[in-house]
Protein backbone atom coordinates (compact mmCIF):
# COMPACT_ATOMS: atom_id res chain seq x y z
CA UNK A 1 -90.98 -90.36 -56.36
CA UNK A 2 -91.35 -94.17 -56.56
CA UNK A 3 -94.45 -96.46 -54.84
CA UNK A 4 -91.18 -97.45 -52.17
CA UNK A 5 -90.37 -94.35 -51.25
CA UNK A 6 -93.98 -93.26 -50.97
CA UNK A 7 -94.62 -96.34 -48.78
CA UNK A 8 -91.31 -95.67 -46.60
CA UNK A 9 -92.56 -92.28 -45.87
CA UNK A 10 -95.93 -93.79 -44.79
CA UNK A 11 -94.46 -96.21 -42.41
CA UNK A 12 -91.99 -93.57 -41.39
CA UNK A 13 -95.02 -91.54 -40.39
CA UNK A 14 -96.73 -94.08 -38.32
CA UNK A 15 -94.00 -94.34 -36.52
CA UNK A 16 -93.58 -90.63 -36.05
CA UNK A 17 -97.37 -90.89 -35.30
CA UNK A 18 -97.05 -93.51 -32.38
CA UNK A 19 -94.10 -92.44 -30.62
CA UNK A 20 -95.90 -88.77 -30.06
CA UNK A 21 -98.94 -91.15 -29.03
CA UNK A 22 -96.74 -93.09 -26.24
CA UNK A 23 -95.24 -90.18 -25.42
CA UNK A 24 -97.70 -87.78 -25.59
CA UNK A 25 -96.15 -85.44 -27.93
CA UNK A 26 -98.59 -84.08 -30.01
CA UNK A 27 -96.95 -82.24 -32.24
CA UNK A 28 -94.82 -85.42 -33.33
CA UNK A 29 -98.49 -87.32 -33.68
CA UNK A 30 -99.38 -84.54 -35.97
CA UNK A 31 -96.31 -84.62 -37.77
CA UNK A 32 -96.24 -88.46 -38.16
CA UNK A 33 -100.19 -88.11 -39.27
CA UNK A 34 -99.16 -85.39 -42.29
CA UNK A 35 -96.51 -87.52 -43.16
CA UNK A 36 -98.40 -90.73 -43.62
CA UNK A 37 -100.82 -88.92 -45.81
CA UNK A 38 -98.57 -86.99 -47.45
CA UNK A 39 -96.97 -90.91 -48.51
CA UNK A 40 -100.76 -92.41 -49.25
CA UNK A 41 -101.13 -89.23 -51.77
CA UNK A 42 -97.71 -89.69 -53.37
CA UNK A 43 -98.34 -93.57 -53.61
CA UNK A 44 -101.85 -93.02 -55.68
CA UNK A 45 -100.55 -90.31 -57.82
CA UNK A 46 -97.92 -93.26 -58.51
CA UNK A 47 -100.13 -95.89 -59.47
CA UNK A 48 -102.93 -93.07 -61.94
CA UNK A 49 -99.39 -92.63 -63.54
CA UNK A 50 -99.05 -96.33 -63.73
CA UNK A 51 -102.75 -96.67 -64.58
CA UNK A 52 -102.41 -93.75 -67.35
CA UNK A 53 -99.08 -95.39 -69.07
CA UNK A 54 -101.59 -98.29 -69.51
CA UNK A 55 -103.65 -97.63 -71.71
């Protein structure tokens, strides 16, 4: 998976994460929360691979 889509699922997340917010649907907030880390995890492993290619 590439930095993009890593940082597409992150914003896709928050957005997940704010609409349960405003509309008080938890489970979505939770959702949108494990999706925006699960994007913040994917993006670092991408840039230790970039870092790692480096050297």
């Amino acid at each position: 998976m590439g930095k993009g889509k890593a940082k597409a699922k992150q914003l896709k997340g928050k957005l997940k994460e704010t609409t349960g917010n405003v509309t008080g649907d938890r489970r979505l907030e939770a959702e949108g929360r494990a999706e925006k880390v699960t994007g913040k995890v994917q993006e670092t492993a991408e840039n230790v691979k970039k870092n790692l290619r480096g050297r």
